[in-house]
Each structure stands twice: as C-alpha cells, then as structure tokens.
N, C-alpha and C. Protein backbone atom coordinates (compact mmCIF):
# COMPACT_ATOMS: atom_id res chain seq x y z
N UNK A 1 117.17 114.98 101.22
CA UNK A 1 115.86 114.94 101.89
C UNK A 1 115.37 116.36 102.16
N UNK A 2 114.29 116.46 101.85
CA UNK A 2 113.59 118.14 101.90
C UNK A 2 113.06 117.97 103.62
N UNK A 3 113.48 119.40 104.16
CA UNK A 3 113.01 119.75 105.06
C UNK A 3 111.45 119.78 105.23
N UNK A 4 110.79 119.72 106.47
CA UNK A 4 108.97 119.28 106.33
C UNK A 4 109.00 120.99 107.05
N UNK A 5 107.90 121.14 106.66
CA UNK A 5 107.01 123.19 107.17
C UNK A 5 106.11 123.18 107.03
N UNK A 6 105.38 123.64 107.86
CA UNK A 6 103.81 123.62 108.30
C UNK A 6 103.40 125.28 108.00
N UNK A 7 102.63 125.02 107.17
CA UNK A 7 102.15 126.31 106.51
C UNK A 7 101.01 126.72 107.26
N UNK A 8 100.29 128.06 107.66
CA UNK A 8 99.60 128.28 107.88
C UNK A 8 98.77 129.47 107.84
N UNK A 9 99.75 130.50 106.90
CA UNK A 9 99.48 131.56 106.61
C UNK A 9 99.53 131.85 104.85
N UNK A 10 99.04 132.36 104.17
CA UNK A 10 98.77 132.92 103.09
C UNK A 10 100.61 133.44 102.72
N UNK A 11 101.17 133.07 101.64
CA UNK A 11 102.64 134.30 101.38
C UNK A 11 102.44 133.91 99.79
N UNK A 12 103.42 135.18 99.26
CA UNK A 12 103.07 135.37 97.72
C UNK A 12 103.56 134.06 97.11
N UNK A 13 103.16 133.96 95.75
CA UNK A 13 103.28 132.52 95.15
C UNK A 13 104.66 132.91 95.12
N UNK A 14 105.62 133.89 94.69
CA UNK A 14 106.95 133.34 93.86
C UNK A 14 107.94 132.94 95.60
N UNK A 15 107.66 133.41 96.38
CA UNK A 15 108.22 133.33 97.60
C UNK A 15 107.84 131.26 98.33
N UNK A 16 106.34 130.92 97.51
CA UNK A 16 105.67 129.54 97.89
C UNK A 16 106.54 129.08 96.70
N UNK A 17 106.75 129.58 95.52
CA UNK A 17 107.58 128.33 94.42
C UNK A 17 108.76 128.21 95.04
N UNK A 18 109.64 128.82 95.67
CA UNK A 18 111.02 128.57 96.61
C UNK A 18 111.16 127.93 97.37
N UNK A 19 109.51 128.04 98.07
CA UNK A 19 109.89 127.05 99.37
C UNK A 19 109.56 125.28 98.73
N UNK A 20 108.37 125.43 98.12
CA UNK A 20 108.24 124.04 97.49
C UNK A 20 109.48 123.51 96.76
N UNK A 21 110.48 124.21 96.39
CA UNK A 21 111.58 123.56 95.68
C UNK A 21 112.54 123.07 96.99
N UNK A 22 112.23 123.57 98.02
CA UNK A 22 113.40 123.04 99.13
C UNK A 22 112.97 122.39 100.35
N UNK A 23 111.44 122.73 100.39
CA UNK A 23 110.58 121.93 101.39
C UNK A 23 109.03 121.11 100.91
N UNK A 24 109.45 120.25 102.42
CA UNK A 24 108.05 119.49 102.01
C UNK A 24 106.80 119.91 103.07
N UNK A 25 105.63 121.09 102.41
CA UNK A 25 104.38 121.51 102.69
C UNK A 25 103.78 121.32 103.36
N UNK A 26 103.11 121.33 104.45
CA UNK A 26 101.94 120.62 105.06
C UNK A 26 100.73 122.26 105.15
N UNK A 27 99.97 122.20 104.43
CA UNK A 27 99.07 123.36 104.54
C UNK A 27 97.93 122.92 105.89
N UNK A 28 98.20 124.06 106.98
CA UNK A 28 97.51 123.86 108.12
C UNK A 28 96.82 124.98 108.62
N UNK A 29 96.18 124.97 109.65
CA UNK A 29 95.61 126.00 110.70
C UNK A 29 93.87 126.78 109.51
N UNK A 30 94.47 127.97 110.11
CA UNK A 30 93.84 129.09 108.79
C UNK A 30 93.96 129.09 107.52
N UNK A 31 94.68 129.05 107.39
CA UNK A 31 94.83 128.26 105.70
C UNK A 31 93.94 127.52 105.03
N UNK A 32 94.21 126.56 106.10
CA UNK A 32 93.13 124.70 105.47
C UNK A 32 92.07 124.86 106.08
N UNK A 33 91.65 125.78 107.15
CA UNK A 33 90.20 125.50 107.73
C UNK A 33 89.73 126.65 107.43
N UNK A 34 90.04 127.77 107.44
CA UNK A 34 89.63 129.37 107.24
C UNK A 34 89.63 130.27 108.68
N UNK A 35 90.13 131.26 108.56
CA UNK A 35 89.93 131.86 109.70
C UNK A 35 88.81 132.11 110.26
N UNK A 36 89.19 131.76 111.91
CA UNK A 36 88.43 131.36 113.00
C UNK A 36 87.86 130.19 113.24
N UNK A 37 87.94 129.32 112.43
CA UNK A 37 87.61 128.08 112.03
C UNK A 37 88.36 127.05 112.98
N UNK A 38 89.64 127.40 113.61
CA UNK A 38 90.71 126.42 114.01
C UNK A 38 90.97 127.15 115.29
N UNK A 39 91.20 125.65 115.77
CA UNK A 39 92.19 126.31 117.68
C UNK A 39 93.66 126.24 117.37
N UNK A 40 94.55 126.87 118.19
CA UNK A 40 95.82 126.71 118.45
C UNK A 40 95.89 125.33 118.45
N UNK A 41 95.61 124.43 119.35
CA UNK A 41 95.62 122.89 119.64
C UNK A 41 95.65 122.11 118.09
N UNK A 42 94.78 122.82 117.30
CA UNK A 42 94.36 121.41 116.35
C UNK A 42 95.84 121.97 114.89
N UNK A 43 95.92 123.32 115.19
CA UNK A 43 96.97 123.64 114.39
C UNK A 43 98.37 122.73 114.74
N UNK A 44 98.78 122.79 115.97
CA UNK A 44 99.72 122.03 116.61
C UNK A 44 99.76 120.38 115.82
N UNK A 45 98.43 119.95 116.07
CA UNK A 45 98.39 118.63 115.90
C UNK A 45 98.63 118.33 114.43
N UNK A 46 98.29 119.40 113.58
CA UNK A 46 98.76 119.21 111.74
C UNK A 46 99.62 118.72 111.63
C-alpha cells in the first residue's frame, strides 16, 4: 500500500517521478489554486 502526501509546493520532476513511484499524490494548496489564491484552512482540508 503506497503511502498518501499532500503536495503543495512546486519540486523538480525527477525528484516528483520518485515520489509517484512510492506515494499516492494529492496536489493541494498553491499548487492547485495558485498563489494567494488559498487559506491555510482550505489547504488543511485537501
């Protein structure tokens, strides 16, 4: 069973192909909304 990680920052792809081989993704916060776009709160709730 792959570990779950809540992404929320930008990191280089070959460092993101590693983690996708050992975890399961949830792209959140700044990331998925764009910066300034998101509260602490709604990041939490991802």
């Amino acid at each position: 069973m792959k570990k779950k990680m809540a992404l929320c920052t930008p990191i280089p792809e070959k460092q993101m192909e590693y983690i996708l081989e050992q975890c399961e993704v949830t792209i959140c916060g700044e990331l998925k909304h764009g910066k300034g776009n998101v509260t602490e709160e709604m990041t939490r709730e991802e």
